[in-house]
C-alpha atoms as a PDB file:
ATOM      1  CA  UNK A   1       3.339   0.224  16.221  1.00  0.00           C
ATOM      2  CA  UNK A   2       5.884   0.501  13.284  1.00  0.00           C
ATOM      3  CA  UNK A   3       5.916  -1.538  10.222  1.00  0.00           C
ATOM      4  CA  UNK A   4       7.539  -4.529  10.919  1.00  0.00           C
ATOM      5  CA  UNK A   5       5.269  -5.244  13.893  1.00  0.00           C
ATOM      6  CA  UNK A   6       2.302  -4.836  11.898  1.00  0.00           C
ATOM      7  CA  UNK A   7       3.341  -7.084   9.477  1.00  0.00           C
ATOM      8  CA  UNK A   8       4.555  -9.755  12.078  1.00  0.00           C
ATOM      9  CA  UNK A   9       1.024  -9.399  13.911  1.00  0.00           C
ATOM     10  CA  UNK A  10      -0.663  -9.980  10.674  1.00  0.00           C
ATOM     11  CA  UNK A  11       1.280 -13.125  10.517  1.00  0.00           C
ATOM     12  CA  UNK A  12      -0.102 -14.487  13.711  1.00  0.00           C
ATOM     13  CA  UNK A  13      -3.676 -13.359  12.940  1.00  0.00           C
ATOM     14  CA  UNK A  14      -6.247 -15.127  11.395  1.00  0.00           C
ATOM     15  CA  UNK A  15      -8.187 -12.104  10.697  1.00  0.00           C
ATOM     16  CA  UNK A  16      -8.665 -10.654   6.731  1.00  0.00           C
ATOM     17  CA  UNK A  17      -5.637  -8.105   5.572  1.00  0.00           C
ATOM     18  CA  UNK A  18      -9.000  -5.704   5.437  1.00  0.00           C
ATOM     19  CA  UNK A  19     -10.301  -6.530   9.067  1.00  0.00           C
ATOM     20  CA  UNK A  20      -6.642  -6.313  10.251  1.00  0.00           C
ATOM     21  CA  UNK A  21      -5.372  -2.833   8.580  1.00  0.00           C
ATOM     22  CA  UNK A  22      -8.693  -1.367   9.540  1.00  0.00           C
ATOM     23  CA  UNK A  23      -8.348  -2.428  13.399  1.00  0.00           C
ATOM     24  CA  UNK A  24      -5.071  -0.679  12.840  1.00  0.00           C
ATOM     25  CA  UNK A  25      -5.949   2.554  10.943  1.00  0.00           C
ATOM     26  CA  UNK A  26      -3.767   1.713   8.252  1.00  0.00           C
ATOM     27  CA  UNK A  27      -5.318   1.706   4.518  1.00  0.00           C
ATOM     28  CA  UNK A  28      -5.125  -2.176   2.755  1.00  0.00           C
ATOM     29  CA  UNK A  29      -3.630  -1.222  -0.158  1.00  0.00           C
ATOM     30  CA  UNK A  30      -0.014  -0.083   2.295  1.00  0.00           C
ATOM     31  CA  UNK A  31      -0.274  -3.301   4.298  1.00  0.00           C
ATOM     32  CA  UNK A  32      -0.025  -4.850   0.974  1.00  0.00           C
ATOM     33  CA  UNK A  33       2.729  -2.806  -0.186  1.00  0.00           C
ATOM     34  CA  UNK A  34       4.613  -3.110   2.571  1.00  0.00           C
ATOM     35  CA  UNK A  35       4.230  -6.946   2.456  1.00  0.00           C
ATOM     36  CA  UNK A  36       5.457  -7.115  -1.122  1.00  0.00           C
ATOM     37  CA  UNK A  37       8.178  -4.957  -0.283  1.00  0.00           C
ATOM     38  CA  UNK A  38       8.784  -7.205   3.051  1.00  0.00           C
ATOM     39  CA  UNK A  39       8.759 -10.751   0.812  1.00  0.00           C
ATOM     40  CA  UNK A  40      11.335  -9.111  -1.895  1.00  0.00           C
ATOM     41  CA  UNK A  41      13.665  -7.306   0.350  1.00  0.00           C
ATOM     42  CA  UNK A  42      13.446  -8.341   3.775  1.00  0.00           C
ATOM     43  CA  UNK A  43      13.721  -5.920   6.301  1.00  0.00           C
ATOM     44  CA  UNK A  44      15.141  -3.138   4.294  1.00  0.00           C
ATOM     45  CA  UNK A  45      11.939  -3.329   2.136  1.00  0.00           C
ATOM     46  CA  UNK A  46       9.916  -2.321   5.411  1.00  0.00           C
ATOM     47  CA  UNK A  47      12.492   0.000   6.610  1.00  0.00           C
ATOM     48  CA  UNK A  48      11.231   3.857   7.478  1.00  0.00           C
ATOM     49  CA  UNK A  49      13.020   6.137   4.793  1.00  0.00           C
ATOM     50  CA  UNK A  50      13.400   9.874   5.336  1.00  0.00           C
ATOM     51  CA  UNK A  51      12.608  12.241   2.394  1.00  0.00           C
ATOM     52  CA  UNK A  52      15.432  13.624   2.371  1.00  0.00           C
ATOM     53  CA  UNK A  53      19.113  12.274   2.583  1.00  0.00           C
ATOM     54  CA  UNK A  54      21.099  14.439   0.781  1.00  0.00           C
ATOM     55  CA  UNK A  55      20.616  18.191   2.936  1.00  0.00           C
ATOM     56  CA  UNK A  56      21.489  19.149   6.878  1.00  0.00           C
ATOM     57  CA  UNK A  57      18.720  20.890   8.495  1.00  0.00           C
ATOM     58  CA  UNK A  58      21.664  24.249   8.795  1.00  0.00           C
ATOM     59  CA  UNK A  59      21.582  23.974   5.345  1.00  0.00           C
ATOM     60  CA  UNK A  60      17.908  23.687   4.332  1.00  0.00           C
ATOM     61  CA  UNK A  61      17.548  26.399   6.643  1.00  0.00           C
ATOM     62  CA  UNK A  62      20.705  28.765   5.214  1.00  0.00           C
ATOM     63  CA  UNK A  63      18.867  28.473   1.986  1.00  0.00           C
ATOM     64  CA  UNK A  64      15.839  29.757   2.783  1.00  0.00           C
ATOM     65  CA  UNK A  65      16.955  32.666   4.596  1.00  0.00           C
ATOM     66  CA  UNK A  66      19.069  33.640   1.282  1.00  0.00           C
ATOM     67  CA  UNK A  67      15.877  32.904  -0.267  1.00  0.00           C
ATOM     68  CA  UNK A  68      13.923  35.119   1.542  1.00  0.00           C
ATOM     69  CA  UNK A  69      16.335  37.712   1.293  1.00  0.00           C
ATOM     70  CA  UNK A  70      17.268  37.690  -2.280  1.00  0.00           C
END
């Protein structure tokens, strides 16, 4: 279930954030972040971001060979 679901199934519930995030197996305290970040930026607030934008994989992986080599 990603983010956005959750959130729109805790809409509809009319169980406690706690009840609901624990039926889910995710903690309270990220359901509430992600609800904050939800009610300030919409849909990009509750978007999935990768750690890393600015690297290719050939690269990451270019690197550490001249690491390991070096």
């Amino acid at each position: 279930m990603n983010r956005l679901e959750l959130l729109y199934g805790y809409q509809k519930t009319e169980s406690g954030l706690k009840v609901y995030a624990d039926m889910h197996h995710v903690n309270q305290n990220t359901m509430t972040r992600w609800i904050r970040q939800f009610l300030l930026h919409g849909l990009a607030g509750v978007r999935h971001r990768s750690l890393n934008h600015r690297y290719l994989l050939n690269t990451k992986i270019e690197a550490v060979k001249e690491y390991q080599w070096a």
